[in-house]
N, C-alpha and C. Protein backbone atom coordinates (compact mmCIF):
# COMPACT_ATOMS: atom_id res chain seq x y z
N UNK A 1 50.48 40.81 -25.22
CA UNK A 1 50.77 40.15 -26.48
C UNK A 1 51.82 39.08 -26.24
N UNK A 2 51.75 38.02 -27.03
CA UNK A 2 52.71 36.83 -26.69
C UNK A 2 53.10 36.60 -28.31
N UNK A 3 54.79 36.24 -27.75
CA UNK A 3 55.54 35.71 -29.26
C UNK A 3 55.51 34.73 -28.68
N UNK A 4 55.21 33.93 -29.78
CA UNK A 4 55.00 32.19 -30.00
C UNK A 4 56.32 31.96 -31.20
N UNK A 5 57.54 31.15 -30.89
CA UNK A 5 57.98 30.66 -31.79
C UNK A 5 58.32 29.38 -32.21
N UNK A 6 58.50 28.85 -33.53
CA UNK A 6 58.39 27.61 -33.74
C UNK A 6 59.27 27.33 -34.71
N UNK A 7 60.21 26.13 -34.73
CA UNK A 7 60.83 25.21 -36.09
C UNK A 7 59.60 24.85 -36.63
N UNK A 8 59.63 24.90 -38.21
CA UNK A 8 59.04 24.41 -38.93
C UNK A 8 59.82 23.61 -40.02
N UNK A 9 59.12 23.41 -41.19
CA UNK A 9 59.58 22.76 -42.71
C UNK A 9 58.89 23.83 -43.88
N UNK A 10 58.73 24.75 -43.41
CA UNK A 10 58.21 25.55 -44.02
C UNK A 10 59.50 26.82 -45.31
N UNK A 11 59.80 26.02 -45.93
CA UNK A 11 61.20 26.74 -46.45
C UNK A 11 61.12 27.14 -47.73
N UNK A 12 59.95 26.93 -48.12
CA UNK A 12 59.83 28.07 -49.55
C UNK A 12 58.89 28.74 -49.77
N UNK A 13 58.48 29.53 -50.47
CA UNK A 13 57.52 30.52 -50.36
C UNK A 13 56.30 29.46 -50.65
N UNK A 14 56.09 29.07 -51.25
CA UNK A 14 55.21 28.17 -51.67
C UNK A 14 54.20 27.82 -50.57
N UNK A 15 54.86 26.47 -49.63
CA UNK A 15 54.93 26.28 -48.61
C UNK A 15 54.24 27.41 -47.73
N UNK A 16 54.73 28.79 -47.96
CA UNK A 16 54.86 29.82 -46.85
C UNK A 16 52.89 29.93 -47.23
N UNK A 17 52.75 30.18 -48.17
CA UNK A 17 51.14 30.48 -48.78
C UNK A 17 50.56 29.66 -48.65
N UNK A 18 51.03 28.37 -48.77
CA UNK A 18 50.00 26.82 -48.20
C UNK A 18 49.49 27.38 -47.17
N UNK A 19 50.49 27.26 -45.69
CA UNK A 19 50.43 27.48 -44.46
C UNK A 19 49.51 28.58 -44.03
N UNK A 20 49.77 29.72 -44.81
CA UNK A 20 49.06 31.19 -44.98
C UNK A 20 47.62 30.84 -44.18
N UNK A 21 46.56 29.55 -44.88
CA UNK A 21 45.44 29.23 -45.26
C UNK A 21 45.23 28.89 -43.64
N UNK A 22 46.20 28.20 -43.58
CA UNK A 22 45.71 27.63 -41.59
C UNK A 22 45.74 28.47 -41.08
N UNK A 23 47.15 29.03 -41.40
CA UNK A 23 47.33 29.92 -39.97
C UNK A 23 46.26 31.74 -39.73
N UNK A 24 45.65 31.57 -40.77
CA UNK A 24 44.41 32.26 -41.00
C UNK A 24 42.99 32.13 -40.42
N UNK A 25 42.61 30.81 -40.62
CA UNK A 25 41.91 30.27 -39.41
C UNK A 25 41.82 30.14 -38.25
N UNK A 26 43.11 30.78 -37.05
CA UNK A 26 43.54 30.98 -36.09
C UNK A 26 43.06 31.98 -35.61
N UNK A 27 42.37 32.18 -35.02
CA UNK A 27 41.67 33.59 -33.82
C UNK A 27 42.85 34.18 -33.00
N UNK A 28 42.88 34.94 -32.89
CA UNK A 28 43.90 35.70 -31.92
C UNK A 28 45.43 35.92 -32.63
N UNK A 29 45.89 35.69 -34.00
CA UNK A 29 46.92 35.99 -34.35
C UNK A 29 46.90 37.39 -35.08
N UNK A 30 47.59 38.40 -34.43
CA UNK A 30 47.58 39.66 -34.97
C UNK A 30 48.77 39.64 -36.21
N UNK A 31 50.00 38.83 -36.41
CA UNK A 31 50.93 38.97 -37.52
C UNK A 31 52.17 37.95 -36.73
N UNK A 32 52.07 37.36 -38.02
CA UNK A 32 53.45 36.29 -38.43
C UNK A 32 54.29 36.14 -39.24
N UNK A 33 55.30 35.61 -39.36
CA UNK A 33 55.60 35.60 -40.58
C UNK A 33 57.20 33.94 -40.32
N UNK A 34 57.72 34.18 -41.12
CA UNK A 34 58.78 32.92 -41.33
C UNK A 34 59.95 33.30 -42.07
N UNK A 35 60.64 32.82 -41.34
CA UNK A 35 62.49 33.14 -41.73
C UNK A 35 62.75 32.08 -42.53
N UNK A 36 62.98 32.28 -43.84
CA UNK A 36 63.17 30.91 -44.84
C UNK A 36 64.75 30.66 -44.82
N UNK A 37 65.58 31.95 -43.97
CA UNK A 37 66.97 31.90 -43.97
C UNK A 37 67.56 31.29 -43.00
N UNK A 38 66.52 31.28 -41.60
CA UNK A 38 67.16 30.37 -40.75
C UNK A 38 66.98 28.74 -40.98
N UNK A 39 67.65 28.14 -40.48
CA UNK A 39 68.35 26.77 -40.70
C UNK A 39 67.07 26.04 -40.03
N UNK A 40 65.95 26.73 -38.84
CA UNK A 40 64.83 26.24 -38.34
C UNK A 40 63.66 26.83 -38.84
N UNK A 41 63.51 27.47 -40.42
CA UNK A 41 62.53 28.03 -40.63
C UNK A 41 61.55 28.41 -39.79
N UNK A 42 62.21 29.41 -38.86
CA UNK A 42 61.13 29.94 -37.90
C UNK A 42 60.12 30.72 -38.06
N UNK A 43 58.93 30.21 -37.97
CA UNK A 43 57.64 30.85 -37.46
C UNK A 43 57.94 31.70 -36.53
N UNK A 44 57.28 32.85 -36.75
CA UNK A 44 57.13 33.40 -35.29
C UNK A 44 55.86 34.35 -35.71
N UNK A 45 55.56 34.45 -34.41
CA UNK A 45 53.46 34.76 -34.38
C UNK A 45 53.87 35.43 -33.16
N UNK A 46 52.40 36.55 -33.72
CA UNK A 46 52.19 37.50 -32.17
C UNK A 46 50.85 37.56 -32.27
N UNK A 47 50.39 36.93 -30.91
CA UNK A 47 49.05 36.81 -30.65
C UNK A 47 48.51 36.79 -29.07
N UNK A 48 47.63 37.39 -28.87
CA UNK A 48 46.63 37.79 -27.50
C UNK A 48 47.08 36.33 -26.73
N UNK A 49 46.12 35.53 -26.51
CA UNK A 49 45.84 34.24 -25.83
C UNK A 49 45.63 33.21 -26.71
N UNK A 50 46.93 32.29 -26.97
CA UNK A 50 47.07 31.25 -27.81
C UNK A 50 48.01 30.03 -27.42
N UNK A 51 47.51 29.30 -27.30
CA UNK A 51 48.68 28.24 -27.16
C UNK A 51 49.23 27.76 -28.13
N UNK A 52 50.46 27.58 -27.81
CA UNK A 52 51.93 26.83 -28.93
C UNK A 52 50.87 25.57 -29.29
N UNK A 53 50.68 24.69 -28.03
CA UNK A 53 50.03 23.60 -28.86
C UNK A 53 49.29 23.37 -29.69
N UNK A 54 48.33 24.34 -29.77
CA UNK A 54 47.12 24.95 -30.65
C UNK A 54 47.82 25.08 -32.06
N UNK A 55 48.55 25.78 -31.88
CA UNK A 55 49.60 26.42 -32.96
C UNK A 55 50.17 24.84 -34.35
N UNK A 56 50.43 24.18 -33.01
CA UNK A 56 51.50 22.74 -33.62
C UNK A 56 50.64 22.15 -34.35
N UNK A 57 49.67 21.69 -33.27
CA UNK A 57 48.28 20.44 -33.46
C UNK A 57 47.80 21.09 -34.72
N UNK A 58 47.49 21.96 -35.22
CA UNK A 58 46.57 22.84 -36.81
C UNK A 58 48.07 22.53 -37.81
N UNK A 59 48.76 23.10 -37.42
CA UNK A 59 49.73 22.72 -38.75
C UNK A 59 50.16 21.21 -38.81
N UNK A 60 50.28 21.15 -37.97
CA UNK A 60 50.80 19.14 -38.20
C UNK A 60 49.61 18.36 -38.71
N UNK A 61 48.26 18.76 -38.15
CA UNK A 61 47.40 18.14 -38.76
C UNK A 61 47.11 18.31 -40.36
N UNK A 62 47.77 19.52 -40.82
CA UNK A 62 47.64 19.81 -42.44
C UNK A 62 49.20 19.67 -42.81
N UNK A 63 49.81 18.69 -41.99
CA UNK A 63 51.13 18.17 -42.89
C UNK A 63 51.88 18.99 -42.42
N UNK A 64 52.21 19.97 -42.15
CA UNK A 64 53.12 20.72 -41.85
C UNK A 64 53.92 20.50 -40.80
N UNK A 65 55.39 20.24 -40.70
CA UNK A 65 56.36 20.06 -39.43
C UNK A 65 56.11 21.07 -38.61
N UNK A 66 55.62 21.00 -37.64
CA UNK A 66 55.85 22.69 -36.10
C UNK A 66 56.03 22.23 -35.15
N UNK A 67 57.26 22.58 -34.29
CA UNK A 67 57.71 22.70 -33.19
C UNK A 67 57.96 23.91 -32.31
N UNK A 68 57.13 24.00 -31.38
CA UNK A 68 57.75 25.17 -30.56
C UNK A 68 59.25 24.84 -30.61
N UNK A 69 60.25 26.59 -29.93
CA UNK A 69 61.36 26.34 -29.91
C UNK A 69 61.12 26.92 -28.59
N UNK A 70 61.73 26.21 -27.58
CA UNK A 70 61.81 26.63 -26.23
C UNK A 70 62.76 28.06 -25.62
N UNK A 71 62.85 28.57 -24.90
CA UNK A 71 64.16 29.18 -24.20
C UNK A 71 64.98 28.46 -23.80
């Protein structure tokens, strides 16, 4: 299993249920969710075999800010 995490713009619930819709369409994500308290509204996803970029490229393409956050 791999944690994937990411800065987003994702900071209100609202937002959080938009996103819901993509990140639903995603194969291989077993559960995510988003910290509306951190200062990088972090995503974080646990999923089989997925790439971050995969991850970015789907939400940015539906407007959404995503950045992996590195180590």
């Amino acid at each position: 299993m791999n944690i994937l995490v990411f800065k987003t713009n994702l900071h209100n619930p609202e937002l959080v249920n938009q996103a819901r819709t993509v990140l639903q369409t995603i194969p291989g994500i077993q559960r995510w969710n988003v910290d509306m308290h951190d200062c990088d509204n972090v995503l974080r996803i646990e999923a089989g075999e997925l790439s971050a970029q995969s991850v970015e490229n789907l939400l940015q393409q539906a407007g959404y800010y995503c950045e992996e956050l590195q180590d």
